[in-house]
Protein backbone atom coordinates (compact mmCIF):
# COMPACT_ATOMS: atom_id res chain seq x y z
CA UNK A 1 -121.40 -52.81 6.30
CA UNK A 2 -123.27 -50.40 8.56
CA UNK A 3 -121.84 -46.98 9.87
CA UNK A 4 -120.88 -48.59 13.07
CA UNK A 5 -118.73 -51.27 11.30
CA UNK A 6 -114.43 -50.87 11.96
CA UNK A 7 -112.65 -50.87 9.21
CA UNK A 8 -108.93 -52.36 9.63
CA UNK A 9 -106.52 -52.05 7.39
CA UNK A 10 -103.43 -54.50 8.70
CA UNK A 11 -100.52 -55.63 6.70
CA UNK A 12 -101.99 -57.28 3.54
CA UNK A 13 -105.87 -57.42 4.76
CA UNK A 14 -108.64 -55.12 5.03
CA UNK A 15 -111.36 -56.50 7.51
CA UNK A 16 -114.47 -54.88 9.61
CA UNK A 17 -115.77 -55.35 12.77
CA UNK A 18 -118.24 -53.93 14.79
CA UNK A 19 -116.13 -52.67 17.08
CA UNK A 20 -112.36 -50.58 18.04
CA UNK A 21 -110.21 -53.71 19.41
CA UNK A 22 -106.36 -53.27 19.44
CA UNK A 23 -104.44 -55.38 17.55
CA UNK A 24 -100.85 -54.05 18.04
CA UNK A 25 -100.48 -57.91 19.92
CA UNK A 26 -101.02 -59.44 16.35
CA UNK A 27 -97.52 -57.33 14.60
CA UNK A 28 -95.85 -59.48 17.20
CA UNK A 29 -96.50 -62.90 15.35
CA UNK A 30 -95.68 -61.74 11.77
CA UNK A 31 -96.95 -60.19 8.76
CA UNK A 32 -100.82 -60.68 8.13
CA UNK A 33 -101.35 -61.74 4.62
CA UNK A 34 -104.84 -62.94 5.13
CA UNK A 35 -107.83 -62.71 7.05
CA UNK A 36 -111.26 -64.54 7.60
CA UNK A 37 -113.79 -62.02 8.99
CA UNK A 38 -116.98 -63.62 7.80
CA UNK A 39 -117.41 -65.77 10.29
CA UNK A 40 -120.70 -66.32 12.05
CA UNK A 41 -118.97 -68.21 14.94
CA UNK A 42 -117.87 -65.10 16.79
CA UNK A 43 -114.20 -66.27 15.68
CA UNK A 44 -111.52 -63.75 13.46
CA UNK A 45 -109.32 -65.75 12.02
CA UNK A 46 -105.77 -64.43 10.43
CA UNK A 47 -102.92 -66.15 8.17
CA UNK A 48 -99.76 -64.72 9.60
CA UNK A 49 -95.92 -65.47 8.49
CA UNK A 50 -92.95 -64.88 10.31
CA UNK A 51 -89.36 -65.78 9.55
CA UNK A 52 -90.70 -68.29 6.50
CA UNK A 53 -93.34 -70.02 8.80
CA UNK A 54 -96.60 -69.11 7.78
CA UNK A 55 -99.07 -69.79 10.96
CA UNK A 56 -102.87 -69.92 11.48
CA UNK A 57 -104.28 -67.20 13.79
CA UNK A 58 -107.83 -67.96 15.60
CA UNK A 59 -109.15 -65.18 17.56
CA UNK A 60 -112.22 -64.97 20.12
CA UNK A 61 -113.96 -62.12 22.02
CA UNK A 62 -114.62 -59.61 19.09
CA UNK A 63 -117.54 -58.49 17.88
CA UNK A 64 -117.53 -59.70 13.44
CA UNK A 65 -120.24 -58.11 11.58
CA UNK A 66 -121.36 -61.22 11.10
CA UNK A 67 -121.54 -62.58 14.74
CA UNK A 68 -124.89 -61.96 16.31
CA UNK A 69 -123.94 -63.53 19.47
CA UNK A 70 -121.69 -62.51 23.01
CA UNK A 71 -118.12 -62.24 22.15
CA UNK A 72 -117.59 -63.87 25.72
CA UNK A 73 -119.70 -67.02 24.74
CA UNK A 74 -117.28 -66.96 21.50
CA UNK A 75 -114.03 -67.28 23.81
CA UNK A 76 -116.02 -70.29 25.67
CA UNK A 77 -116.76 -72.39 22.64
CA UNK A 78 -113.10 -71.36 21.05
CA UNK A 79 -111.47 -72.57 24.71
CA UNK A 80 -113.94 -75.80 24.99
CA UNK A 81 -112.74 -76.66 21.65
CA UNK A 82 -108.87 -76.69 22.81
CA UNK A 83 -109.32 -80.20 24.72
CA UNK A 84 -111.38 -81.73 22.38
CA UNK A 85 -109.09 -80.91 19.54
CA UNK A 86 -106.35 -82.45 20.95
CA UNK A 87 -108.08 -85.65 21.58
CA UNK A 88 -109.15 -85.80 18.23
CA UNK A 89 -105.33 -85.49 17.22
CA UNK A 90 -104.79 -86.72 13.88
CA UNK A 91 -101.97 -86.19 11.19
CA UNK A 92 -104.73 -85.26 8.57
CA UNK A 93 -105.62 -82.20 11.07
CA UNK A 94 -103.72 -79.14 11.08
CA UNK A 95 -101.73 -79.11 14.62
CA UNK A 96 -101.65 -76.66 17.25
CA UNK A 97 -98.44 -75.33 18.06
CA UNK A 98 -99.03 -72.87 20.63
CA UNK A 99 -101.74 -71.24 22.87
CA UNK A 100 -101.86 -67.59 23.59
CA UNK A 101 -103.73 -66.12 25.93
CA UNK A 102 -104.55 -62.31 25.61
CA UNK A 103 -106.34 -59.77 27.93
CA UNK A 104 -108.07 -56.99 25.88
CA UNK A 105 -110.20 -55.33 28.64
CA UNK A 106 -112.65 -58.05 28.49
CA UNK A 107 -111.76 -59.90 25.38
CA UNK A 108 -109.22 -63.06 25.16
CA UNK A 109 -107.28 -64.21 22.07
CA UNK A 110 -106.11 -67.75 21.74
CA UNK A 111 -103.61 -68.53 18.89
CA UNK A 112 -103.13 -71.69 17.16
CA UNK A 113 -101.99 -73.32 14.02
């Protein structure tokens, strides 16, 4: 971790990033019990339960300490993916349930499961 790393403390996980990103929109889906910051895809990734349902969170357009790349060419892969995923659909594949759209200044979220 370098002194410009973020450290988040959220629910159940502790996480860094390299950057101050709000994430008062994730309290909304449930309690975080786990997190997957060490991604070098650009992606944050975030178990989350609510009401007994325990959900998969994927999240573009952030800056990980591991990501060396443009959080906005993140958010492009993560969105190209969406289409392709669902023709790929298969009952050994986790599904998506819902897509969720955020505007952070500059940064997008999309949620699925």
């Amino acid at each position: 971790m370098s002194i410009k790393d973020i450290t988040y403390n959220i629910d159940e996980v502790t996480f860094q990033l390299k950057e101050d990103i709000d994430f008062s929109w994730l309290h909304k889906l449930g309690y975080i019990f786990a997190v997957f910051d060490q991604q070098d895809s650009g992606n944050i990734c975030f178990g989350v339960e609510k009401e007994g349902q325990k959900k998969f969170i994927k999240y573009a357009g952030t800056r990980p300490v591991d990501y060396q790349g443009d959080p906005a060419e993140a958010v492009s892969r993560l969105k190209g993916a969406i289409p392709i995923y669902y023709e790929l659909r298969h009952s050994s594949l986790v599904e998506i349930l819902d897509l969720l759209f955020i505007n952070i200044s500059t940064y997008q979220a999309a949620r699925t499961n």
